[in-house]
Protein backbone atom coordinates (compact mmCIF):
# COMPACT_ATOMS: atom_id res chain seq x y z
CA UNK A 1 79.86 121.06 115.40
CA UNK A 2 81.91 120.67 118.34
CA UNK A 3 84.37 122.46 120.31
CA UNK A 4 88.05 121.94 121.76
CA UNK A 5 89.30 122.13 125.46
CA UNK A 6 92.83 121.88 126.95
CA UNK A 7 93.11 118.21 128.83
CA UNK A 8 95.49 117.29 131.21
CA UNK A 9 95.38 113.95 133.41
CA UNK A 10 97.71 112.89 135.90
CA UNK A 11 97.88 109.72 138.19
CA UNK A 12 100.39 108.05 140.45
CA UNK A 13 100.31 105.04 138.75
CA UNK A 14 100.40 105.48 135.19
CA UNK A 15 102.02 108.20 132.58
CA UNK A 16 100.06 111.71 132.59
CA UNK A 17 97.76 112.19 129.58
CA UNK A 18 98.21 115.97 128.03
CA UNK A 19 96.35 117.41 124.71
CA UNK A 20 93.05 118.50 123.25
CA UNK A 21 89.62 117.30 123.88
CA UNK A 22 87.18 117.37 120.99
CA UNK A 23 83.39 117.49 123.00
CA UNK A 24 80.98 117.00 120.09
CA UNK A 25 77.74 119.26 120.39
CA UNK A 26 76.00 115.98 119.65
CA UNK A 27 77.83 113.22 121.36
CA UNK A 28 77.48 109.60 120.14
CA UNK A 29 78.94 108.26 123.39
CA UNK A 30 81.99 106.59 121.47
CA UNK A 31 85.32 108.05 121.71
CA UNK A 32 88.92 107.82 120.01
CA UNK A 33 92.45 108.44 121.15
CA UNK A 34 94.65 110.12 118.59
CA UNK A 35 97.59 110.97 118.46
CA UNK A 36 101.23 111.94 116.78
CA UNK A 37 104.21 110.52 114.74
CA UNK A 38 107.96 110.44 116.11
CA UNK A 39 108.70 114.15 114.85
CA UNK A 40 105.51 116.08 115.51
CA UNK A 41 102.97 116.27 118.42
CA UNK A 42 99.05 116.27 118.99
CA UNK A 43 98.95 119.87 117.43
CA UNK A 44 99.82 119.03 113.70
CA UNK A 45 96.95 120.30 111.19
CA UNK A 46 96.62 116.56 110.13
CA UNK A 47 95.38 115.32 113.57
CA UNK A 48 93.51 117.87 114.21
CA UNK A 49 92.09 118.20 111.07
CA UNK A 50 91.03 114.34 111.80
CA UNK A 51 89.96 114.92 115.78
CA UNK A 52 87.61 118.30 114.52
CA UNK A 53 85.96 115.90 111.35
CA UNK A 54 85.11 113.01 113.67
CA UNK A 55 83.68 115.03 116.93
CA UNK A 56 81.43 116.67 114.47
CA UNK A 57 80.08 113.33 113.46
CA UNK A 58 79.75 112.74 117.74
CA UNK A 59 83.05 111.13 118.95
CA UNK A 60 85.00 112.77 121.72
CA UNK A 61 87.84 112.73 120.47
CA UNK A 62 91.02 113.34 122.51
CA UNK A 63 94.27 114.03 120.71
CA UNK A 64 97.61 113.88 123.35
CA UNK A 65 101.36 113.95 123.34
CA UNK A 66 103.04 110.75 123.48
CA UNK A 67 105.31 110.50 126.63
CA UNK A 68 108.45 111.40 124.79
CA UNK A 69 106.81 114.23 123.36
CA UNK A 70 106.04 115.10 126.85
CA UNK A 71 109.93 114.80 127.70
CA UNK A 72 111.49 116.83 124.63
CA UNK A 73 109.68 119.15 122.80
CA UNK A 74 111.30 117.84 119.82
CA UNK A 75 113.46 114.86 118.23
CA UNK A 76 112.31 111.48 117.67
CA UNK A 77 111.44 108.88 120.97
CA UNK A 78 114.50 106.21 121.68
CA UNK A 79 113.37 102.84 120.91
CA UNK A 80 114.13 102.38 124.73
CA UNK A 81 110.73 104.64 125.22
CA UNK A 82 108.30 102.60 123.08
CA UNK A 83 106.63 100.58 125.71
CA UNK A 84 106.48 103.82 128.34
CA UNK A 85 104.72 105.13 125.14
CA UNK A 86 102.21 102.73 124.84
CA UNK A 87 102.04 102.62 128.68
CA UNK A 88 100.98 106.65 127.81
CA UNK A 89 98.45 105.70 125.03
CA UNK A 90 96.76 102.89 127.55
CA UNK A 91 96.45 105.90 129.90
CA UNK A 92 94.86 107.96 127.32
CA UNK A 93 91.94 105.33 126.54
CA UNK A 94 91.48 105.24 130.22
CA UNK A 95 91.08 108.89 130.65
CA UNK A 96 88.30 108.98 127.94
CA UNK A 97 86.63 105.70 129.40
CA UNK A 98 85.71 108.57 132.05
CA UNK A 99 84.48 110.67 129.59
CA UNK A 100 82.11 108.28 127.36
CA UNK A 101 80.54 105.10 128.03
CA UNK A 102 80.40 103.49 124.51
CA UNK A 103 83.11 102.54 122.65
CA UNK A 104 86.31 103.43 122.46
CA UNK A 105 88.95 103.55 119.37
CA UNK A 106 92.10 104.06 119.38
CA UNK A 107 94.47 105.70 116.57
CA UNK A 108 97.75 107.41 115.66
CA UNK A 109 99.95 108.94 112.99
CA UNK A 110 103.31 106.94 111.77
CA UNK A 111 104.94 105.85 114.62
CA UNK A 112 101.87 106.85 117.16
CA UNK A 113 99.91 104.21 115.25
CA UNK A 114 102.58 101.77 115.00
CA UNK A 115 102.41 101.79 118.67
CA UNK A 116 98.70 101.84 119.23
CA UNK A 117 98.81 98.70 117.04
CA UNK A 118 101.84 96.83 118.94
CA UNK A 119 99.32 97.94 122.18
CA UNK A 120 96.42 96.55 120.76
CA UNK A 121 98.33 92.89 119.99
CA UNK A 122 99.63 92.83 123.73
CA UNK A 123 95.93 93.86 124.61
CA UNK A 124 92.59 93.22 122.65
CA UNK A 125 90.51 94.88 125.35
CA UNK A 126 92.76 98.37 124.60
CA UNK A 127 90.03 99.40 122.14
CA UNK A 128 87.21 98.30 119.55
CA UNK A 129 89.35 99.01 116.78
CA UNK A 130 92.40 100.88 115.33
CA UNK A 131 92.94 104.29 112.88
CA UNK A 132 96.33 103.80 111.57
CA UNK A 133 97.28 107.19 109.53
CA UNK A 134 100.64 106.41 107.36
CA UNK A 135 101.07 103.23 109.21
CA UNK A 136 105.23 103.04 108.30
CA UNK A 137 105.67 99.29 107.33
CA UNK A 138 109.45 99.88 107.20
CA UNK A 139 112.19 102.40 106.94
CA UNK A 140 112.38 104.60 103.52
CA UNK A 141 114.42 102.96 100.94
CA UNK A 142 114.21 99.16 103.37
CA UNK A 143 111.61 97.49 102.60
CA UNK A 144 112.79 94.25 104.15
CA UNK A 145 112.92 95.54 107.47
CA UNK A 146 109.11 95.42 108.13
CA UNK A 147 107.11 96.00 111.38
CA UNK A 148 104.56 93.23 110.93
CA UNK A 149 105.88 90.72 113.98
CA UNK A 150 102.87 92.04 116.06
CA UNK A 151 100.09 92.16 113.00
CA UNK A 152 98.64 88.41 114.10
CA UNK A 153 98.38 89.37 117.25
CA UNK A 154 96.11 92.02 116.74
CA UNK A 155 92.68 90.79 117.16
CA UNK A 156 90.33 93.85 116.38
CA UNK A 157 89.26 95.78 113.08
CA UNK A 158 92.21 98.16 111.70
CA UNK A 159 91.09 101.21 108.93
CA UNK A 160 94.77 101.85 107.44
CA UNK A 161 94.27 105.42 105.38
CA UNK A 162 97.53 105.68 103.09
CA UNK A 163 98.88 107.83 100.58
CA UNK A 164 100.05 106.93 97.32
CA UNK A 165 103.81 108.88 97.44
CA UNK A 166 104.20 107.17 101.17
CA UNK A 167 108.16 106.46 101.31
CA UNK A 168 107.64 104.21 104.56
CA UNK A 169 105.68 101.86 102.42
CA UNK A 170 104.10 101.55 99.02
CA UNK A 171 100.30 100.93 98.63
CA UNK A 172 100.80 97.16 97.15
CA UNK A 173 103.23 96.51 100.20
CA UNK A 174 100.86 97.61 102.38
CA UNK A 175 98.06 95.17 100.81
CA UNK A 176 100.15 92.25 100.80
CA UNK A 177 100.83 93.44 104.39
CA UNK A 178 97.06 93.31 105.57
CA UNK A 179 95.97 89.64 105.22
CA UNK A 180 98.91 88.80 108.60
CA UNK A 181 96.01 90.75 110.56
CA UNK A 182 93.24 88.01 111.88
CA UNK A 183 90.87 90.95 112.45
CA UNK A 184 89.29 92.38 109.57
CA UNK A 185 91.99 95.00 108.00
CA UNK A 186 90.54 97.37 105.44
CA UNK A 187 92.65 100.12 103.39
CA UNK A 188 91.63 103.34 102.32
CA UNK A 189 94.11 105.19 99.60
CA UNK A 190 94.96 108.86 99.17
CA UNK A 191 96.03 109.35 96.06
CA UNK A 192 99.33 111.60 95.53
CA UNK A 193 99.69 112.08 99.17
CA UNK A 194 103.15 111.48 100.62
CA UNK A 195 103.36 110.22 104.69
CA UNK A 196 101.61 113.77 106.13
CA UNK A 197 98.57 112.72 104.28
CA UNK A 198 98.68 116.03 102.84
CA UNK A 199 98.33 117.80 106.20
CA UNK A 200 94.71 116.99 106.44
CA UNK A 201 93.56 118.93 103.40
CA UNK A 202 91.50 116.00 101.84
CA UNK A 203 88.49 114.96 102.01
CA UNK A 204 88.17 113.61 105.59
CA UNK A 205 84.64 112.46 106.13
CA UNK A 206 84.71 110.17 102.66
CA UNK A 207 88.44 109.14 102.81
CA UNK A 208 88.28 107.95 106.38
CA UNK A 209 85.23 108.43 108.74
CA UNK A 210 82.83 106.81 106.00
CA UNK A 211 85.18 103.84 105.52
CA UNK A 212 85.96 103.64 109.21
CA UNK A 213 82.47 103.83 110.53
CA UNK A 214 81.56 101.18 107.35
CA UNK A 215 83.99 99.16 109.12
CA UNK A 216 82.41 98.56 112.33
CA UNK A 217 79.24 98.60 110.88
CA UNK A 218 80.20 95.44 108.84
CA UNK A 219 82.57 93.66 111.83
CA UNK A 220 82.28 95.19 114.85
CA UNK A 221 79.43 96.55 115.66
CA UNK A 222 78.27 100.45 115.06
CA UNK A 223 80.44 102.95 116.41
């Protein structure tokens, strides 16, 4: 079991970190950063749904609010805010380094995962390893506009969980997609969900904690 407090983190020199911390009743000392897509925020059932599966397993878990989330309640971020984002996500690992002492992951939803993995090929140290949640390869209906530039830079173990009915990329896109990742890259697939994963109403602990903790247990150590 676990429970949920408000967290709020502020410093001079870096973004403030706002959400939910997940404090397992049985910690494993490892932790992971979660958090949203461009339309949502760290409260959708999906992510929490996620954060509440994984502290019961031991992780802290802290799920936060994107700086442009912090800005405007609603609306998608500018592409002008992406790196102040990631700027906010590097804050959020930091604020959980205070909290834990083992490893840390770091993960996102659509966009918030897009960035987490652009963060992690500007910075292998970020994290032990990704979560990416309806990773969006490219925009509905454009599949030749794909966000893979930063995929060989990212030098540590990615879990992307999919859906079948995904619009921002189909599941054999998404494989071809993988290999351009040096790291090992694993894919687990939800079948006849669409890009909210079905709001988190699946089967959490098989469709992504197993396969994420098999994972590290293979590549990168045990979480």
């Amino acid at each position: 079991m676990s429970r949920i407090e408000s967290f709020t983190s502020k410093s001079e020199s870096s973004p403030d970190v706002t959400g939910f911390l997940h404090i397992p009743d049985a910690p494993n000392n490892h932790g992971l950063v979660l958090t949203h897509g461009a339309g949502a925020n760290c409260e959708t059932p999906l992510l929490t749904s996620i954060a509440r599966t994984f502290a019961d397993t031991g992780f802290h878990v802290l799920r936060c609010d994107l700086p442009f989330r912090q800005r405007k309640k609603s609306g998608p971020p500018h592409p002008s805010q992406a790196a102040d984002d990631r700027n906010g996500l590097r804050a959020a690992v930091a604020a959980l380094r205070s909290r834990v002492h083992g490893n840390i992951f770091l993960g996102g939803h659509s966009y918030g995962g897009r960035q987490a993995s652009i963060l992690a090929s500007e910075d292998a140290t970020i994290a032990k390893g990704l979560l990416l949640l309806s990773y969006p390869l490219h925009p509905p209906d454009k599949p030749s506009q794909l966000r893979t530039g930063h995929f060989p830079g990212v030098q540590i173990p990615a879990l992307f969980v999919h859906g079948t009915k995904d619009p921002f990329a189909t599941v054999d896109e998404l494989r071809a997609a993988l290999p351009l990742i040096p790291a090992q890259a694993k894919l687990s697939i939800l079948g006849g969900a669409a890009h909210d994963l079905k709001r988190g109403k699946f089967d959490i602990a098989a469709n992504v904690v197993a396969p994420f903790s098999e994972l590290f247990r293979r590549g990168a150590g045990r979480p």
